[in-house]
PDB file of N, CA and C in Angstrom:
ATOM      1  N   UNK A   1     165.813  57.927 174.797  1.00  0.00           N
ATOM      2  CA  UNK A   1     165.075  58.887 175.601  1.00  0.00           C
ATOM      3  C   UNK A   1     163.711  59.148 174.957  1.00  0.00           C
ATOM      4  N   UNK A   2     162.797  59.180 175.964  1.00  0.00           N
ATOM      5  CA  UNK A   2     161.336  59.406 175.439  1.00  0.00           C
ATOM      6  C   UNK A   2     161.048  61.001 175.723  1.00  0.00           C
ATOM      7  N   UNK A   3     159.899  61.587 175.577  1.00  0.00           N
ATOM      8  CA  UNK A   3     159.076  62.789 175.974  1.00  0.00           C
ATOM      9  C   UNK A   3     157.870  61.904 177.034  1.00  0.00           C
ATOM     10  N   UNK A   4     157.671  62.077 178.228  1.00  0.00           N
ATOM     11  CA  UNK A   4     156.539  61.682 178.734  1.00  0.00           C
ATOM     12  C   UNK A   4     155.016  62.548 178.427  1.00  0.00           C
ATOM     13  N   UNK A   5     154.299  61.956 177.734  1.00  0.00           N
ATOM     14  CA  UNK A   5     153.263  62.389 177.513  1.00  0.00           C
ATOM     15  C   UNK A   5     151.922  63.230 178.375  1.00  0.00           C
ATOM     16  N   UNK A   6     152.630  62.981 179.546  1.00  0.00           N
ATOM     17  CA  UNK A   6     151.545  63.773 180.554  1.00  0.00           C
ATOM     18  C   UNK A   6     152.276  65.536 181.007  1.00  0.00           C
ATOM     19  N   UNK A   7     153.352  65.009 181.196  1.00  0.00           N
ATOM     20  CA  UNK A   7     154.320  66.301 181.880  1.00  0.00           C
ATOM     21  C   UNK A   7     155.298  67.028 180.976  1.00  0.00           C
ATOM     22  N   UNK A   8     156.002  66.117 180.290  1.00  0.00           N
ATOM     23  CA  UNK A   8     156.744  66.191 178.699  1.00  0.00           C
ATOM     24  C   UNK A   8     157.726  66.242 179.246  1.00  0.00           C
ATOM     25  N   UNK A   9     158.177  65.635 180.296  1.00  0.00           N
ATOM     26  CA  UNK A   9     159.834  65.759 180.670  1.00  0.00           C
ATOM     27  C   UNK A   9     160.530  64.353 179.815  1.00  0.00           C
ATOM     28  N   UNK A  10     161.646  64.489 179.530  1.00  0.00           N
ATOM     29  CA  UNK A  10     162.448  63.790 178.903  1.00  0.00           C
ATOM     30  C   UNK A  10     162.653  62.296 179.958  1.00  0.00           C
ATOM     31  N   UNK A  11     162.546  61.327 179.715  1.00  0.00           N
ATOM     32  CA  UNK A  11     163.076  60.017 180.663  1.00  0.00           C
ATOM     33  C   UNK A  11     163.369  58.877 179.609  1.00  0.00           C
ATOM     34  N   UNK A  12     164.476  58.040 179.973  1.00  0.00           N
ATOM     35  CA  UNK A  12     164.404  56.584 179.798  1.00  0.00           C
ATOM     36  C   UNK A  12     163.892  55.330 180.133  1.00  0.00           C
ATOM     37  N   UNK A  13     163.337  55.138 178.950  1.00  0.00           N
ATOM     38  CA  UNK A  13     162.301  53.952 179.528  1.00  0.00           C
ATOM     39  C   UNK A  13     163.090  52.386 179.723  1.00  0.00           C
ATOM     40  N   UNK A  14     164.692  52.623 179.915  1.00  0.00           N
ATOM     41  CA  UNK A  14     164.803  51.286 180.297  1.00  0.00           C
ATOM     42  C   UNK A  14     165.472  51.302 181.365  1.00  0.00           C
ATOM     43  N   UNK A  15     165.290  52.126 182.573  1.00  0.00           N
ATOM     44  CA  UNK A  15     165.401  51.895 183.660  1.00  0.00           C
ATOM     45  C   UNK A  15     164.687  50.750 184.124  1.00  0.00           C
ATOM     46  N   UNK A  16     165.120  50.100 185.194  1.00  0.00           N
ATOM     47  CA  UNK A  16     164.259  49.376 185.671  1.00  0.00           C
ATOM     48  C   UNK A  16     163.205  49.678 187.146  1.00  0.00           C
ATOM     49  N   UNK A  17     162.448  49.489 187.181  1.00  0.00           N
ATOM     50  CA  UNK A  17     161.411  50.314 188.212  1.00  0.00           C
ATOM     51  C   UNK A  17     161.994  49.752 189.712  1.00  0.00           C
ATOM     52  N   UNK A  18     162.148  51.060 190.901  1.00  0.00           N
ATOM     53  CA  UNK A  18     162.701  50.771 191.463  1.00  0.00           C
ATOM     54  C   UNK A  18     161.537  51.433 192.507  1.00  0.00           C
ATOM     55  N   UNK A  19     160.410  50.747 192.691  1.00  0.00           N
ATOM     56  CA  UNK A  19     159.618  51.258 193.328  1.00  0.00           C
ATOM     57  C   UNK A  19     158.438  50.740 193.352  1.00  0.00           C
ATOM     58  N   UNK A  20     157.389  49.990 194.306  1.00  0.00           N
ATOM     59  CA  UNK A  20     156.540  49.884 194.165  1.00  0.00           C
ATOM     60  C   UNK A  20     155.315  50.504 193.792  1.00  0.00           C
ATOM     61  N   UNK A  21     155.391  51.661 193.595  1.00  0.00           N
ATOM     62  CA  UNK A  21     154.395  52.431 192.709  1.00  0.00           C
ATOM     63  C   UNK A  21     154.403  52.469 191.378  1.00  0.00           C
ATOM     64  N   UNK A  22     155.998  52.343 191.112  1.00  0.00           N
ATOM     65  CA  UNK A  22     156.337  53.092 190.004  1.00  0.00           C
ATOM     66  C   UNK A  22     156.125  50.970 189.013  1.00  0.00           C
ATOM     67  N   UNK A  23     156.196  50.536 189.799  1.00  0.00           N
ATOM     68  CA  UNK A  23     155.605  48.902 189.010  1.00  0.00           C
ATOM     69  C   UNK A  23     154.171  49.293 188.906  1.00  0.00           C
ATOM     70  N   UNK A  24     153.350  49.263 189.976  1.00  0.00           N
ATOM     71  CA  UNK A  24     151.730  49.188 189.684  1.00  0.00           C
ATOM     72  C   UNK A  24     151.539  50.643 188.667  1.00  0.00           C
ATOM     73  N   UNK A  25     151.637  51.579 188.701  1.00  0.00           N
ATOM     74  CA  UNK A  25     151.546  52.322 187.640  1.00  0.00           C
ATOM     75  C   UNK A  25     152.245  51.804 186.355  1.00  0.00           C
ATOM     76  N   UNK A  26     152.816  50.986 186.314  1.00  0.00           N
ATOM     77  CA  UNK A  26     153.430  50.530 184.352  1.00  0.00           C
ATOM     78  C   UNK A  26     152.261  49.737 184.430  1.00  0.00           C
ATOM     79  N   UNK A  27     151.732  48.865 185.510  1.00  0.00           N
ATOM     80  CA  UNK A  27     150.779  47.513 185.139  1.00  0.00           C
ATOM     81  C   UNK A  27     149.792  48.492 185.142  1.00  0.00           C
ATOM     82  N   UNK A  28     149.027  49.432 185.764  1.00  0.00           N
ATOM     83  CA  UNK A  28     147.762  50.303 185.126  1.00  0.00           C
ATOM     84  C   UNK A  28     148.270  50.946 183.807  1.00  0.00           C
ATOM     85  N   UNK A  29     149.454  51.295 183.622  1.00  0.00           N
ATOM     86  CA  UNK A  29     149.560  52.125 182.050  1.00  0.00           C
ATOM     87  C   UNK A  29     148.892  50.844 180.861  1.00  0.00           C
ATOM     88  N   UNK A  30     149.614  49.529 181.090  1.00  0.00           N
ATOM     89  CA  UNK A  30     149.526  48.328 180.751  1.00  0.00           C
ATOM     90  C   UNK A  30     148.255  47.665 180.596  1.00  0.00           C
ATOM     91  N   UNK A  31     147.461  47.771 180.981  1.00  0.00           N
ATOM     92  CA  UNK A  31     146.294  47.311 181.640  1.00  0.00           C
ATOM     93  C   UNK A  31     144.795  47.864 181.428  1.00  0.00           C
ATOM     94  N   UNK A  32     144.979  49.248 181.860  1.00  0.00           N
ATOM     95  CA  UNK A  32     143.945  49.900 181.939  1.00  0.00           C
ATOM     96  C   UNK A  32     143.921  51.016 181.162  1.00  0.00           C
ATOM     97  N   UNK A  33     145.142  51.942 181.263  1.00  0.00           N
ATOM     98  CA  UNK A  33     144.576  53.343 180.031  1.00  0.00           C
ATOM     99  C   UNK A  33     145.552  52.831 178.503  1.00  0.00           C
ATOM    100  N   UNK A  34     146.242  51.639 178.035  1.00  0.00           N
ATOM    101  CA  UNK A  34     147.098  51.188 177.266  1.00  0.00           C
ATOM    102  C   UNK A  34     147.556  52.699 176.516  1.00  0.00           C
ATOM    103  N   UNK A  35     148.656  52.879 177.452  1.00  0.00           N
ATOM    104  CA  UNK A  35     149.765  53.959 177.280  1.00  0.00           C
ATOM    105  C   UNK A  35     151.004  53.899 177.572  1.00  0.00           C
ATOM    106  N   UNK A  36     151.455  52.577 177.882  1.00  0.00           N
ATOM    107  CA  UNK A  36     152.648  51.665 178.238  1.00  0.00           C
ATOM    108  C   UNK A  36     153.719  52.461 177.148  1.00  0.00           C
ATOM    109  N   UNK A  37     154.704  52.715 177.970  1.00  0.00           N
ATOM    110  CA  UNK A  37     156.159  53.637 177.209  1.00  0.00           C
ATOM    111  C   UNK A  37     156.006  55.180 177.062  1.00  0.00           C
ATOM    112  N   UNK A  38     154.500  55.579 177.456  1.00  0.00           N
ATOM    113  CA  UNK A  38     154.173  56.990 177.095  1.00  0.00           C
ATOM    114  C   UNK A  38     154.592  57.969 178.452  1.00  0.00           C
ATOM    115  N   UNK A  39     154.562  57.487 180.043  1.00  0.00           N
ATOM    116  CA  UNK A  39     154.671  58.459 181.124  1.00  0.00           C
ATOM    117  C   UNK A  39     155.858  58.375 181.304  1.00  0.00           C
ATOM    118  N   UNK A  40     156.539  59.109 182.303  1.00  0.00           N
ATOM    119  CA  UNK A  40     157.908  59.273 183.067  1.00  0.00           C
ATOM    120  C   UNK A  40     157.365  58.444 184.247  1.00  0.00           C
ATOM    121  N   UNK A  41     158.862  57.886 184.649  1.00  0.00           N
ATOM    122  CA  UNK A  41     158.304  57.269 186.198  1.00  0.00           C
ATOM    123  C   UNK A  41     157.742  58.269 187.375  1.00  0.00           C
ATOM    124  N   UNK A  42     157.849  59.130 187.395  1.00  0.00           N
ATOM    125  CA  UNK A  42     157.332  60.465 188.026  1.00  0.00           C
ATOM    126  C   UNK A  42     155.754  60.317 188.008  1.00  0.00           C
ATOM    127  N   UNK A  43     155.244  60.715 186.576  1.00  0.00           N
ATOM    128  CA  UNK A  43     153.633  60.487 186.612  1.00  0.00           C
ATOM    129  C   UNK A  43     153.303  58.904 186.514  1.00  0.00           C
ATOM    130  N   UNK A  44     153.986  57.822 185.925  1.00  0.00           N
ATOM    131  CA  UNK A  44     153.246  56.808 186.266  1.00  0.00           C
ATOM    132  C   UNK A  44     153.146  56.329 188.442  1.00  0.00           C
ATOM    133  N   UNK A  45     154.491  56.827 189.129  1.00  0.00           N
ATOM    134  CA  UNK A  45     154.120  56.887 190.385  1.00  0.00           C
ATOM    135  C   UNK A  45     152.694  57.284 190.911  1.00  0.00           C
ATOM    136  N   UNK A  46     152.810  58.901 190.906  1.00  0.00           N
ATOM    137  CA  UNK A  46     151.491  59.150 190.899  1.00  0.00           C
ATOM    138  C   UNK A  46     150.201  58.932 190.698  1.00  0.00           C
ATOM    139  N   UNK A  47     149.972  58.622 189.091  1.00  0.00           N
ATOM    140  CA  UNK A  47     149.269  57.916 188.801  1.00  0.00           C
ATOM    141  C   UNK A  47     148.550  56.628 189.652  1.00  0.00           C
ATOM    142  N   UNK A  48     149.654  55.875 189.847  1.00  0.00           N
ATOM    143  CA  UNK A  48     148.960  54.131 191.068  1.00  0.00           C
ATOM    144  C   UNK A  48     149.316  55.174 192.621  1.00  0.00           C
ATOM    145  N   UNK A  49     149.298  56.432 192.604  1.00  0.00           N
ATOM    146  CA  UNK A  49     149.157  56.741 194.154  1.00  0.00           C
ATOM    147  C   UNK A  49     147.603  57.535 193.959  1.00  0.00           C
ATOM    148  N   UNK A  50     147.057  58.114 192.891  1.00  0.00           N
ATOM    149  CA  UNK A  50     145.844  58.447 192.903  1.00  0.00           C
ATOM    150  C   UNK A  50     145.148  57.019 192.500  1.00  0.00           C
ATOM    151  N   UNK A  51     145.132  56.206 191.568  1.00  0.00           N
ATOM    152  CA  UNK A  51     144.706  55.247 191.402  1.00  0.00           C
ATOM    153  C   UNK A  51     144.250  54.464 192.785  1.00  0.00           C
ATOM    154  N   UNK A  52     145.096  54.159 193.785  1.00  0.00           N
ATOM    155  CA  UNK A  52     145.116  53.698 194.864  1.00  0.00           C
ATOM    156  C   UNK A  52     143.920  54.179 195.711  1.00  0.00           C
ATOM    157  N   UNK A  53     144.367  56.229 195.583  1.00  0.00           N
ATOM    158  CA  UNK A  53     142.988  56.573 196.564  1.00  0.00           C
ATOM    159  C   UNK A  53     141.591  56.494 196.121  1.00  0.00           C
ATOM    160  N   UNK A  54     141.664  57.003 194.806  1.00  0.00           N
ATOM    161  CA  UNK A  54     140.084  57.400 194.322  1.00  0.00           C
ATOM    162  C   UNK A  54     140.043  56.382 192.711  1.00  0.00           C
ATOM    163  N   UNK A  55     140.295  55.358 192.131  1.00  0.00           N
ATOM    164  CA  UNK A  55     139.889  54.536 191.481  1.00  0.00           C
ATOM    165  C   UNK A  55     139.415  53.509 191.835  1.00  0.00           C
ATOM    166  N   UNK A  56     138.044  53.386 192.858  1.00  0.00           N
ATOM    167  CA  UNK A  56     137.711  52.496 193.567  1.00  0.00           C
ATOM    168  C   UNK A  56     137.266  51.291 192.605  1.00  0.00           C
ATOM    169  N   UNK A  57     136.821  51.259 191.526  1.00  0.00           N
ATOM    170  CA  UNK A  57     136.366  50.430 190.432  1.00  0.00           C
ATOM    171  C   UNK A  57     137.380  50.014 190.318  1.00  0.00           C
ATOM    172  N   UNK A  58     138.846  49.891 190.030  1.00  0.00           N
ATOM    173  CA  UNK A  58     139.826  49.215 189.489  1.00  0.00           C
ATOM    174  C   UNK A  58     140.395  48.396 190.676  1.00  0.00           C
ATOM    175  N   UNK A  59     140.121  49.040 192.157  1.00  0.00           N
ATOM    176  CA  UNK A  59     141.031  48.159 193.102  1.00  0.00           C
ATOM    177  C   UNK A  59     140.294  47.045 193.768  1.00  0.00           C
ATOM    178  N   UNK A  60     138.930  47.353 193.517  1.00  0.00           N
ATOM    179  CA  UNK A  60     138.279  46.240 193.888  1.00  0.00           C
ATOM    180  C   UNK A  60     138.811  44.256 192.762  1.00  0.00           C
ATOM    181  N   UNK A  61     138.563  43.537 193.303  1.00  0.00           N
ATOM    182  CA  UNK A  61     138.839  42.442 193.261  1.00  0.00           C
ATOM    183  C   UNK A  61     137.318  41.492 193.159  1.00  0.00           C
TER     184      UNK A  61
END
């Protein structure tokens, strides 16, 4: 069991992601702010659902 670093709720990080948000938020934790193992699937969701609206620099291609 971890502490998630944004919210501090307790989660396991070896679930496996059962969600398409909750994947693109590990690949931005991964990727872009390198904080991979640090959120709950809760805020990394969120995270690629704000990412999605207003990180226009990252979704461009």
């Amino acid at each position: 069991m971890k502490t998630c670093s944004v919210c501090g709720a307790t989660f396991d990080e070896t679930v496996a992601p059962d969600s398409v948000f909750l994947e693109a938020g590990a690949w931005l934790s991964e990727e872009v702010w390198q904080d991979a193992g640090q959120l709950c699937p809760q805020c990394l969701e969120n995270r690629a659902r704000l990412a999605m609206m207003y990180a226009h620099d990252i979704n461009q291609g």
